[in-house]
Each structure stands twice: as structure tokens, then as C-alpha cells.
Protein backbone atom coordinates (compact mmCIF):
# COMPACT_ATOMS: atom_id res chain seq x y z
CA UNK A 1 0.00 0.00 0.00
CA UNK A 2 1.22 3.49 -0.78
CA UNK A 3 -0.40 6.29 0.16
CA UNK A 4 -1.23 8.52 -2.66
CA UNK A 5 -0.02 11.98 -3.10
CA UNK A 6 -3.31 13.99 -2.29
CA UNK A 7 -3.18 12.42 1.08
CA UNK A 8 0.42 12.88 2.07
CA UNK A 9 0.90 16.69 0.56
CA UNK A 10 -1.84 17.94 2.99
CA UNK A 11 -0.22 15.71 5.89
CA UNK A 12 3.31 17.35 4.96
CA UNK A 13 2.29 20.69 4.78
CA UNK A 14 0.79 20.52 8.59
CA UNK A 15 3.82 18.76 10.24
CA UNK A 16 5.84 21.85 8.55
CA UNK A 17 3.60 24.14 9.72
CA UNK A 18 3.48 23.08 13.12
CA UNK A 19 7.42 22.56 13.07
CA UNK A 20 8.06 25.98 12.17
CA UNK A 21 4.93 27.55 14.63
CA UNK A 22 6.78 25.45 17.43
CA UNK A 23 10.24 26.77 16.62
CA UNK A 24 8.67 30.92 16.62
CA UNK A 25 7.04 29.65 19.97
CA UNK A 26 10.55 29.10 21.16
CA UNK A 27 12.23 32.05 19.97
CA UNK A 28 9.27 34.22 21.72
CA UNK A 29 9.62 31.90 24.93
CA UNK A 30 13.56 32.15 24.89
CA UNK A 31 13.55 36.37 24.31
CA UNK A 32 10.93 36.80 26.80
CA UNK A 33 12.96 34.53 29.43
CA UNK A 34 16.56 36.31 28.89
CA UNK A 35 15.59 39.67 27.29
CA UNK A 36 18.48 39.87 25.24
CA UNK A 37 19.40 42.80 23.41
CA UNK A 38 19.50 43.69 19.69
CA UNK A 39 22.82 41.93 18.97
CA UNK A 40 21.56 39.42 20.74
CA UNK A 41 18.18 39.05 19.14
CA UNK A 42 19.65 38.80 16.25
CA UNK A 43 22.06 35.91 17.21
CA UNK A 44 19.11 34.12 18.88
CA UNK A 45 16.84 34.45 15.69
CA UNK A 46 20.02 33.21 13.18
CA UNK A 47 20.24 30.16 16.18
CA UNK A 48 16.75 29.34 16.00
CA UNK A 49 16.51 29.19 12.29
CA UNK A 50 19.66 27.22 11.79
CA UNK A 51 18.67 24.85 14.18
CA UNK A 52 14.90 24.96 12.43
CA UNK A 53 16.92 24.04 9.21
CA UNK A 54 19.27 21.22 10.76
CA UNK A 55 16.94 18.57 9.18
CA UNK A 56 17.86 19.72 5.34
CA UNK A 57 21.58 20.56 6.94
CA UNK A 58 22.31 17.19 8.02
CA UNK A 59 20.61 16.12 4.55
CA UNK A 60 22.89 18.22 2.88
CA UNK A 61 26.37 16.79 4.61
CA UNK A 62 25.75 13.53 4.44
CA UNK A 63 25.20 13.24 0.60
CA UNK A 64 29.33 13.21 0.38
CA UNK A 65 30.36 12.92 4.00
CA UNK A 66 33.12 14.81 5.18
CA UNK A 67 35.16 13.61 8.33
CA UNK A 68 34.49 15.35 11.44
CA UNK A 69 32.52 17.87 9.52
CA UNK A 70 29.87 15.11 9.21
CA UNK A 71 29.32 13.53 11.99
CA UNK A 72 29.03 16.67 13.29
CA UNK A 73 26.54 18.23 12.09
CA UNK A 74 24.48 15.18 11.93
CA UNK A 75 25.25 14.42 15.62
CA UNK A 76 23.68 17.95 16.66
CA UNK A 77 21.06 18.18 14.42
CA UNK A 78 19.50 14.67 15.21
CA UNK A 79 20.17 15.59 19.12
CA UNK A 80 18.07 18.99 18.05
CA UNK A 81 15.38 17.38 16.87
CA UNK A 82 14.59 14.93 19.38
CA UNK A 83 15.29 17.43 22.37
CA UNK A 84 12.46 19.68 20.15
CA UNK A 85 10.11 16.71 19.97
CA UNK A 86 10.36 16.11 23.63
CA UNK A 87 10.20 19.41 24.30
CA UNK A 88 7.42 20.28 22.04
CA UNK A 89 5.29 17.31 23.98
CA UNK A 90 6.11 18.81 26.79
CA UNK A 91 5.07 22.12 26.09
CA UNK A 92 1.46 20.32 24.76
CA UNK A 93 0.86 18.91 27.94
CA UNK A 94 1.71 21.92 30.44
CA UNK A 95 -0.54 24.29 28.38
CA UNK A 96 -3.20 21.25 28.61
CA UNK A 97 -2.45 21.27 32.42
CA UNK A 98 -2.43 24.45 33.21
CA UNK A 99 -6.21 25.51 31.21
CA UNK A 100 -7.61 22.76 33.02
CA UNK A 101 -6.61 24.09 36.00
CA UNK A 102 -8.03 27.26 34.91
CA UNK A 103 -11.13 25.52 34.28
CA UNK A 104 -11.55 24.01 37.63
CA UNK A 105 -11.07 27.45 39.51
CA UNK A 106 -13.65 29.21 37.13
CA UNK A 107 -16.05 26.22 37.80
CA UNK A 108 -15.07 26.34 41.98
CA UNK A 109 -16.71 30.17 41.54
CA UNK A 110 -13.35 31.60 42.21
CA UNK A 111 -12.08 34.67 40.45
CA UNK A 112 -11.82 33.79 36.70
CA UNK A 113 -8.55 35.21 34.70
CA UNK A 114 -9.39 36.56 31.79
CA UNK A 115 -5.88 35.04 31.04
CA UNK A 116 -4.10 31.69 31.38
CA UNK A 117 -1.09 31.15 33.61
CA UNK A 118 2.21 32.57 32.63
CA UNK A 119 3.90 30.06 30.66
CA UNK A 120 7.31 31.38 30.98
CA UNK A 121 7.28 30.42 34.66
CA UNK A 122 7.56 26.64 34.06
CA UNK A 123 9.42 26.74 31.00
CA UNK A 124 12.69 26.39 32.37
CA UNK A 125 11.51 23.26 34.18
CA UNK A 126 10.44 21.85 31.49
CA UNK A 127 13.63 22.66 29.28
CA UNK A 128 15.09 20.90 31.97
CA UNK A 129 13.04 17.89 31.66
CA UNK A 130 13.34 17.56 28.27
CA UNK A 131 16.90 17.62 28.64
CA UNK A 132 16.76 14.72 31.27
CA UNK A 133 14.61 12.39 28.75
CA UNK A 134 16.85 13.32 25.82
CA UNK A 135 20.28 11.71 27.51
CA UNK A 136 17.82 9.19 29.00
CA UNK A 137 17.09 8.45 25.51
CA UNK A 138 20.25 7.83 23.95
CA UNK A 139 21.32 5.34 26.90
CA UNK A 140 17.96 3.48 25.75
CA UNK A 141 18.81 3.52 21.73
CA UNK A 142 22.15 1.27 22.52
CA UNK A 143 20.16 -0.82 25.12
CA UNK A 144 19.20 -3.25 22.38
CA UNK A 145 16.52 -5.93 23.87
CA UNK A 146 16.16 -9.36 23.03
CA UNK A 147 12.56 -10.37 21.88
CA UNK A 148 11.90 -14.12 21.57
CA UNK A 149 8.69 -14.80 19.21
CA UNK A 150 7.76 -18.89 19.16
CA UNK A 151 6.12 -20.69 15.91
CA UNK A 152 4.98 -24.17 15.73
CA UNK A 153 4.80 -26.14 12.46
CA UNK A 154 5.46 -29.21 10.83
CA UNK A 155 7.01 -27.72 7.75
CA UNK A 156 10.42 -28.05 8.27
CA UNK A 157 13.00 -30.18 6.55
CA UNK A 158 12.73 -33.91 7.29
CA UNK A 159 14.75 -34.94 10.81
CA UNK A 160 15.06 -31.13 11.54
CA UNK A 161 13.48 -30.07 14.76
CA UNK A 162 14.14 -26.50 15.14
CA UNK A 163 15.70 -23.53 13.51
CA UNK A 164 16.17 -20.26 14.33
CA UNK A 165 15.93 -17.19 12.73
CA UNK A 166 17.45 -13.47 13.70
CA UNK A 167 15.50 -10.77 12.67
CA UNK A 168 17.61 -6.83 12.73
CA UNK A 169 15.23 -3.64 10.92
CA UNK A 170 15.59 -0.51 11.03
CA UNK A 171 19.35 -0.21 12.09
CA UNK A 172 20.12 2.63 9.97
CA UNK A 173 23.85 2.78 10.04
CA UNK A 174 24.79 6.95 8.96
CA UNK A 175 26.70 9.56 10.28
CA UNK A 176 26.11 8.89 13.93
CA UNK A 177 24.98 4.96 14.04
CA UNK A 178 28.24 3.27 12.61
CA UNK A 179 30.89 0.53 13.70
CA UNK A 180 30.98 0.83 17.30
CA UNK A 181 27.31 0.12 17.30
CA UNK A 182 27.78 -2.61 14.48
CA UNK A 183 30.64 -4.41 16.33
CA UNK A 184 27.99 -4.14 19.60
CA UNK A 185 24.99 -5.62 17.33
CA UNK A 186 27.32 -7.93 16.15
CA UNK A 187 28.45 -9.84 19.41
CA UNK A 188 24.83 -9.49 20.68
CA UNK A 189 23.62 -11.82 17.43
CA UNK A 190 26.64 -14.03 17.55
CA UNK A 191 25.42 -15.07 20.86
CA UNK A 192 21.90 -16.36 19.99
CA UNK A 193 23.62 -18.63 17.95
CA UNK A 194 21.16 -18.00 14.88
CA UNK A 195 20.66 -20.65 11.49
CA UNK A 196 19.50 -17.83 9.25
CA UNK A 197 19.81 -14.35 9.71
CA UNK A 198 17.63 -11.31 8.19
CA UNK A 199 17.53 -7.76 7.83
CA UNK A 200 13.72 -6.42 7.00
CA UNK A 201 15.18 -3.26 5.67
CA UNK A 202 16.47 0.15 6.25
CA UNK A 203 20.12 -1.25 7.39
CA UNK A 204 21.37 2.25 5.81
CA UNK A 205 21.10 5.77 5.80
CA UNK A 206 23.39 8.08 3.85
CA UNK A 207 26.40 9.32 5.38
CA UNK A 208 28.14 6.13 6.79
CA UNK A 209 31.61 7.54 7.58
CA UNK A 210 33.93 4.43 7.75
CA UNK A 211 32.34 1.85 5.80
CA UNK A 212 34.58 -0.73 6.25
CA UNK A 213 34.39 -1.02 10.03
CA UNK A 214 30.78 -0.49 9.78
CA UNK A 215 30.60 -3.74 7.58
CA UNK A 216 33.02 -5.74 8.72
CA UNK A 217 31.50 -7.18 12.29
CA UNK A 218 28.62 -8.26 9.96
CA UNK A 219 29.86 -9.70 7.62
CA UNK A 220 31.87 -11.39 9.85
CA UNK A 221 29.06 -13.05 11.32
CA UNK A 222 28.51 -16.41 8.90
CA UNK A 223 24.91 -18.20 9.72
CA UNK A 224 24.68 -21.78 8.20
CA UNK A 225 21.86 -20.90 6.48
CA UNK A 226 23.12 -17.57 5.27
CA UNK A 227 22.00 -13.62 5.69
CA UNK A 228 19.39 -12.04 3.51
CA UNK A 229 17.41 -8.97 3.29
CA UNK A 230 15.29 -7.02 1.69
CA UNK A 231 15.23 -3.04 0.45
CA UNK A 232 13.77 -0.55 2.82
CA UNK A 233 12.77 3.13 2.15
CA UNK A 234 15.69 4.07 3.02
CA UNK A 235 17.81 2.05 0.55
CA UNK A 236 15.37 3.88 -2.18
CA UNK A 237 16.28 7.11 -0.66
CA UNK A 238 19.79 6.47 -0.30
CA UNK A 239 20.37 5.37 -3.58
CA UNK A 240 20.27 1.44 -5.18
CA UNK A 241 23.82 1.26 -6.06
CA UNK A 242 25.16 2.77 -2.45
CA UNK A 243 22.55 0.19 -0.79
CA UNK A 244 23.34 -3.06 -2.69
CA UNK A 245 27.61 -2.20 -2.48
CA UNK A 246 26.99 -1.75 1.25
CA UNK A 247 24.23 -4.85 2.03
CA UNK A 248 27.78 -6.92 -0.04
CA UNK A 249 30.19 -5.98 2.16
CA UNK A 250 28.00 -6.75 5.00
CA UNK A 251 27.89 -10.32 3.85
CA UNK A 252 23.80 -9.77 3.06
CA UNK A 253 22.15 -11.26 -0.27
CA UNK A 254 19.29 -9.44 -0.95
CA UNK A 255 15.83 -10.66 -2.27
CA UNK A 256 14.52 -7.69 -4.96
CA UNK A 257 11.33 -9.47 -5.59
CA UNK A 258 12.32 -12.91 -5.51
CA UNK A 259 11.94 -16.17 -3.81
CA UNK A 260 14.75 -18.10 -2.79
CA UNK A 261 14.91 -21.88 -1.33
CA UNK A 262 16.55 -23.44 1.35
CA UNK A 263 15.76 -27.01 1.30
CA UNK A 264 18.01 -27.89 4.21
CA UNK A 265 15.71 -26.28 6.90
CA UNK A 266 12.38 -26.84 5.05
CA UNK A 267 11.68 -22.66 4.61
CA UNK A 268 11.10 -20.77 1.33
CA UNK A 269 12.53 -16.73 1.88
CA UNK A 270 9.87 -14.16 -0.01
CA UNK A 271 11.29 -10.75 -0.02
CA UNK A 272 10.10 -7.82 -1.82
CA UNK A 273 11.24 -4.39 -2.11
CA UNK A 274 9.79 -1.38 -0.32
CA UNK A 275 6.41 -0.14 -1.59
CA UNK A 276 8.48 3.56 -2.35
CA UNK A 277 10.72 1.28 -4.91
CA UNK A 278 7.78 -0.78 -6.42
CA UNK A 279 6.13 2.63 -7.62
CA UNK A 280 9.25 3.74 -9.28
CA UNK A 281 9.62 0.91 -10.95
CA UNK A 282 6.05 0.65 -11.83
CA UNK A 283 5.45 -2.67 -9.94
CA UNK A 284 2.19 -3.73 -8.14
CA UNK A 285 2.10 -2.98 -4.63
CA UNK A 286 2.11 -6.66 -3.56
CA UNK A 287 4.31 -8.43 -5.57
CA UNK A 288 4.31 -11.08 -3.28
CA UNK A 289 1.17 -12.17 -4.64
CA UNK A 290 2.79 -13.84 -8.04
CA UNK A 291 5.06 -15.48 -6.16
CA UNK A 292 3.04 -17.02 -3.66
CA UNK A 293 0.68 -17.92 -6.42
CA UNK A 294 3.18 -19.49 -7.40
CA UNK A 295 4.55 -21.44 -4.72
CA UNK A 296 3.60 -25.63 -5.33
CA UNK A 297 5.73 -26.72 -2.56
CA UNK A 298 4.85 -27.36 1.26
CA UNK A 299 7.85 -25.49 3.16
CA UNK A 300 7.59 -23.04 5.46
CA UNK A 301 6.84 -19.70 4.03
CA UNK A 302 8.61 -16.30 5.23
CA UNK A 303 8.21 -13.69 3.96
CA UNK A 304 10.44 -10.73 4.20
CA UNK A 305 9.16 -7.22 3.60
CA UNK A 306 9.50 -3.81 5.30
CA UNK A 307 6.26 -1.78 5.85
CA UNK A 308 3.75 -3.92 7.80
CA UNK A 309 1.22 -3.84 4.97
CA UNK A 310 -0.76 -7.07 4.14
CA UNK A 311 -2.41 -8.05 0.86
CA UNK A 312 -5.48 -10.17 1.73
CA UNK A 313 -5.06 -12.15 -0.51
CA UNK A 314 -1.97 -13.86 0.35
CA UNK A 315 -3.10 -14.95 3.93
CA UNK A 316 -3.03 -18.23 4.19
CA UNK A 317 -0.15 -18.51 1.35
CA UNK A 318 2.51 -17.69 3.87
CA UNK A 319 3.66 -19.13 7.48
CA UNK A 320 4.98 -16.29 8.59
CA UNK A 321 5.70 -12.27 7.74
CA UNK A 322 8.85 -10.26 9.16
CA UNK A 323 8.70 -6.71 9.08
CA UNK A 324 9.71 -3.38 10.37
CA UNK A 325 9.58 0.42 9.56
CA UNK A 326 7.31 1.65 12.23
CA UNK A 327 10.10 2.26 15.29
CA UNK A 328 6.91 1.70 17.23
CA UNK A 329 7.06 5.69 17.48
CA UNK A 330 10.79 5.32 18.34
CA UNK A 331 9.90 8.65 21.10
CA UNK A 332 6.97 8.38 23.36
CA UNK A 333 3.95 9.43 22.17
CA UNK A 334 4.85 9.24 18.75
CA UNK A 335 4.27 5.69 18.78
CA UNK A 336 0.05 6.61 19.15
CA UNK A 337 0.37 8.82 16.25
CA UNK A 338 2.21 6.25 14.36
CA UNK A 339 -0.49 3.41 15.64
CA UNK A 340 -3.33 5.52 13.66
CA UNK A 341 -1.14 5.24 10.22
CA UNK A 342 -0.67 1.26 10.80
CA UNK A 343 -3.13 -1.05 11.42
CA UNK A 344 -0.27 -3.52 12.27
CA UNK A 345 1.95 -1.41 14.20
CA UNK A 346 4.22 -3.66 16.67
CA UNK A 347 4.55 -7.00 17.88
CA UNK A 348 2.86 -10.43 16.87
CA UNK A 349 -0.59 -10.73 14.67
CA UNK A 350 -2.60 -13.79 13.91
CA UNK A 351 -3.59 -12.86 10.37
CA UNK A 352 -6.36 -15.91 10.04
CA UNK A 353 -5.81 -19.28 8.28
CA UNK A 354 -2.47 -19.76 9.96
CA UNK A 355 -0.72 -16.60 8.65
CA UNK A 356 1.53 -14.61 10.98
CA UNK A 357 2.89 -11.13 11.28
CA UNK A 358 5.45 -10.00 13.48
CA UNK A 359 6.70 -6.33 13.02
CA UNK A 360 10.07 -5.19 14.91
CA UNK A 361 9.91 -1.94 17.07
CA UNK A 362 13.71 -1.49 15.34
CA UNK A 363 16.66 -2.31 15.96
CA UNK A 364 18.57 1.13 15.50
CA UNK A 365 17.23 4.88 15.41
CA UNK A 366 16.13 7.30 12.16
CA UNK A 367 17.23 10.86 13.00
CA UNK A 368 17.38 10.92 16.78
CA UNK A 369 19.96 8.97 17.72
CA UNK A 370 17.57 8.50 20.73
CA UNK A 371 14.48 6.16 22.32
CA UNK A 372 12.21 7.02 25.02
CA UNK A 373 10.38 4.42 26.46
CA UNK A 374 10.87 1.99 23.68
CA UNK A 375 13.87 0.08 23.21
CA UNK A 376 15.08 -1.36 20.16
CA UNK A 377 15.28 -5.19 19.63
CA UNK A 378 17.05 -7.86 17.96
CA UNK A 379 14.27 -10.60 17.39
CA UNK A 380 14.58 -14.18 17.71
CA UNK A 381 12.31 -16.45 15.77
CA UNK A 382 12.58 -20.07 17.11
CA UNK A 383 10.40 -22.48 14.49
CA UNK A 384 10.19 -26.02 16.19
CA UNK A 385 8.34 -28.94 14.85
């Protein structure tokens, strides 16, 4: 499913516009606060507009990364932007607080201001919160979990009892997610001692600043039943060629629309590419459809994909369904916005007719390098007979 374009314009145009109203709030909160004076109202409003911009800045510098210079600018305008989400929620819920409590005194009979509580005077608390849940936050995004999901069935390969499967999505390996993190992620799924391991997309973002040592603890991990994964958004974003050299070097074989057989565990891999890649290609939306359809064997279907959308008309043509994209929010609330776009949003679904989903909260972070109150994962898929 893609959302067409007369949908997502008007959505686009209202998250800008309520980005740049919540960045003027700040600059009136921050004058009224400090009272600066012209010089430095002027260095305040060139501040506040740069650090408006840092999402096209960081954009900008990581199309040809540049050392330190990178990094850099990516590191502090990712930190920017989650620090402005937090405190932008913040900010939502003390104005909510505070006209209810207006409310109530009106209601109790007691003099009525024509005007709600002075804002400024809790502003600085809350700056301070925000700043508390922002370094909270980036402990949590290298906190990876381990999440265990359990399938029965009696598909596998003759005299094989179990096999299990590693699921990573979402790691997005850039500017400020690269081979410290890897070499972490690495030992973590060497542990778990995995048969097959996949990747359910966005592995990459632009910007990855040493490549090698990004790629190396991966592809040094070697599965007997191999490593394969599928295109994300942000391999279409990032570029086809820069996505398949990397996913190489990282060991991963990647399934563009394809099926692919692995007779010694009794499981047939379905991965398609992202729904943002079908349309430029001029694909259907579901092209795992055809090759379900036509599937003759009896293995053990998975299919790899990474938005959580489902075609009806494949369940009950596949075992199971990996996939990703959602973060589940990645900062809290987000995650209840995000919930109204996807109907499958996190977790574990019985589809009907013995079709599963399972969709991965991530295992890295998009933009923030930061979670808040929901932790990546690796995810372990343990098939037994």
C-alpha cells in the first residue's frame, strides 16, 4: 500500500507548519525569558533558524560525507530534533495542564482570569526535563533488547526439529549509528547462535563515515543458512547502487522481488522491495502475490518485507511475515500517532488461516539517535516442529 499523493501533501504541509509555529514559539519563549538585546536578538533568531533548518543541513552533509565535519553536524542536528520533539510534547501537555486548572477554579466560583497562567514560569523546568529524557534516551537507543517470538509447524525439513531465525530492521547505520554500534549488534547476534539471519530493511542511511568497520563485524558473522534482506525506504532514498555495495560488504544477499529456497531447513525466503521502490519501478504494490501464487511446494513460508502492509489475498499462502519500519514511534507518544497510520503497528498478529505477522519496534534509530520508552530489539524467531 502506498499512500497517494493527495493524502500525504496535505499531511506534509501541517507537520511543517506546526514545526516551524513550534520553533517561533521558542524564539518568543527564549527572548521573553533572557531579554536579550539587539545583537543578541539577532544571534538568537540566526540560532533558531539554523537549528529549524538542521533537518535539510544534516541532509545536505551527508550526501558526500566529510570527516568530522559530518558527523558533526548530523550528531547535533539529530540531538536537536529529538530534544524539540520532547520538548514540544512537553510544552502540549503543560498548556493542557495548566487551562484545566483554569477551568476548575472558574467552575469552583473563584475569580476567573481573563488570562491563562504565565507560561514562561515553568518553561525552564520543562527545558530541563526535556533535557533529562533526551540523555535518558540515547542510553535506551544502545540498550538493544532481546525479543523471543515462538512458531509451531510441521514444515520443516525432514529430521530437523528446530531452527532459528534473527531478525535486525531498522538499524540505519549513517553519520552517527556506525561501527561501534555494528561491532555491539554484532556480538549481541553471535550469541543467539542463529541458522538464518535477516535484515527487514532500512540497514542504511546516507552518510556512513567508515564503511569498512561499519561492515566488517557483519559480515563477519557467517549463519549456516546464510544472511538475507530485503530493500527498505531508506535504501530507495539512499540510492540502489550505495545500498546493494553496502548490504555486499555486509555479507547480506538481498531478495529484490524474488523467492529463494533453502531445502536444508524446510523454509522458502519471499522478499520484496519497499512499496516507495515498487512505484518507481512501476510494480504492483504486492508483488508477493505472483510469487506465492506461485509457490507448489509445502515449506515453510517467510516472507520478508518492510512496511507492515498485508495483501489479503496472500493470507493463508505464507507461514509467517517479518517486518519493520514503524520504530513503534521510536519517542513516546509518537508511537500513538504512528499506531493511527498502521493497522499492524508492533509486535505479533494472527492474520487468520495460519498466517503470521510479526513487526520489529527497530533495531537502530532514524534521526534521533535516541528512544524514550521503547527500546530497540534484535528478534529471535525459534520455528520447532
Amino acid at each position: 500500500m502506498i499512500y497517494p499523493l493527495y493524502y500525504v501533501i496535505p499531511v506534509v504541509i501541517i507537520v511543517l507548519g506546526a514545526y516551524t509555529v513550534a520553533h517561533w514559539h521558542l524564539y518568543r519563549l527564549v527572548r521573553q525569558l533572557f531579554h536579550p538585546g539587539r545583537g543578541g536578538t539577532l544571534a538568537l533568531r540566526i540560532g533558531v533558524v539554523l537549528l529549524g533548518l538542521s533537518p535539510v543541513l544534516v541532509a545536505a552533509v551527508s550526501r558526500v560525507p566529510v570527516p568530522f565535519l559530518t558527523p558533526a553536524v548530523a550528531m547535533a542536528g539529530h540531538l536537536w530534533l529529538g530534544f524539540f520533539i520532547i520538548l514540544s510534547v512537553l510544552s502540549i501537555v503543560v498548556h493542557a495542564v495548566l487551562g484545566v486548572l483554569r477551568l476548575a477554579k472558574c467552575a469552583r466560583g473563584d475569580a476567573c482570569p481573563l488570562t491563562p497562567p504565565p507560561f514562561i514560569k515553568v518553561f525552564p523546568w520543562m527545558f530541563a526535563a526535556a533535557l533529562l529524557f533526551t540523555l535518558w534516551g540515547l542510553f535506551e537507543a544502545r540498550d538493544v533488547k532481546v525479543r523471543t517470538v515462538k512458531v509451531t509447524s510441521g514444515k520443516l525439513a525432514k529430521g530437523r526439529d528446530h531452527v532459528r531465525i534473527v531478525q535486525i530492521s531498522d538499524v540505519h547505520f549513517s553519520a552517527t549509528v556506525g561501527a561501534g554500534f555494528a561491532r555491539s549488534l554484532a556480538d549481541q547476534i553471535r550469541a543467539l547462535k542463529p541458522d538464518i539471519i535477516v535484515s527487514t530493511g532500512d540497514l542504511l542511511d546516507r552518510g556512513i563515515m567508515d564503511w569498512a568497520g561499519t561492515a566488517a563485524p557483519l559480515a563477519a558473522l557467517k549463519p549456516p543458512g546464510g544472511k538475507w534482506a530485503v530493500m527498505g525506504n531508506h535504501e530507495f532514498i539512499s540510492g540502489d547502487a550505495y545500498s546493494e555495495s553496502f548490504h555486499r560488504a555486509a555479507g547480506f544477499q538481498l531478495i529484490r522481488n524474488q523467492v529463494r529456497r533453502l531445502p536444508t531447513y524446510g523454509i522458502t525466503l519471499i522478499g520484496v522491495d519497499d512499496p516507495t521502490m515498487l512505484r518507481r519501478d512501476k510494480r504492483p504494490d504486492f508483488p508477493e502475490r505472483e510469487l506465492l501464487r506461485h509457490l507448489k511446494d509445502t515449506s515453510f513460508r517467510l516472507v520478508l518485507k518492510h512496511q507492515p502492509f498485508v495483501d489479503p489475498d496472500t493470507v493463508g499462502r505464507f507461514d509467517l511475515m517479518l517486518a519493520g519500519h514503524t520504530h513503534r514511534g521510536q519517542i513516546f507518544p509518537l508511537r500513538y500517532l504512528v499506531g493511527l497510520i498502521f493497522k499492524y503497528f508492533v509486535g505479533l498478529y494472527d492474520l487468520g488461516r495460519s498466517s503470521w505477522l510479526y513487526v520489529s519496534r527497530g533495531t537502530g534509530t532514524w534521526g534521533p539517535p535516541i528512544r524514550l520508552f521503547t527500546p530497540p530489539e534484535i528478534t529471535v524467531i525459534d520455528i520447532r516442529k
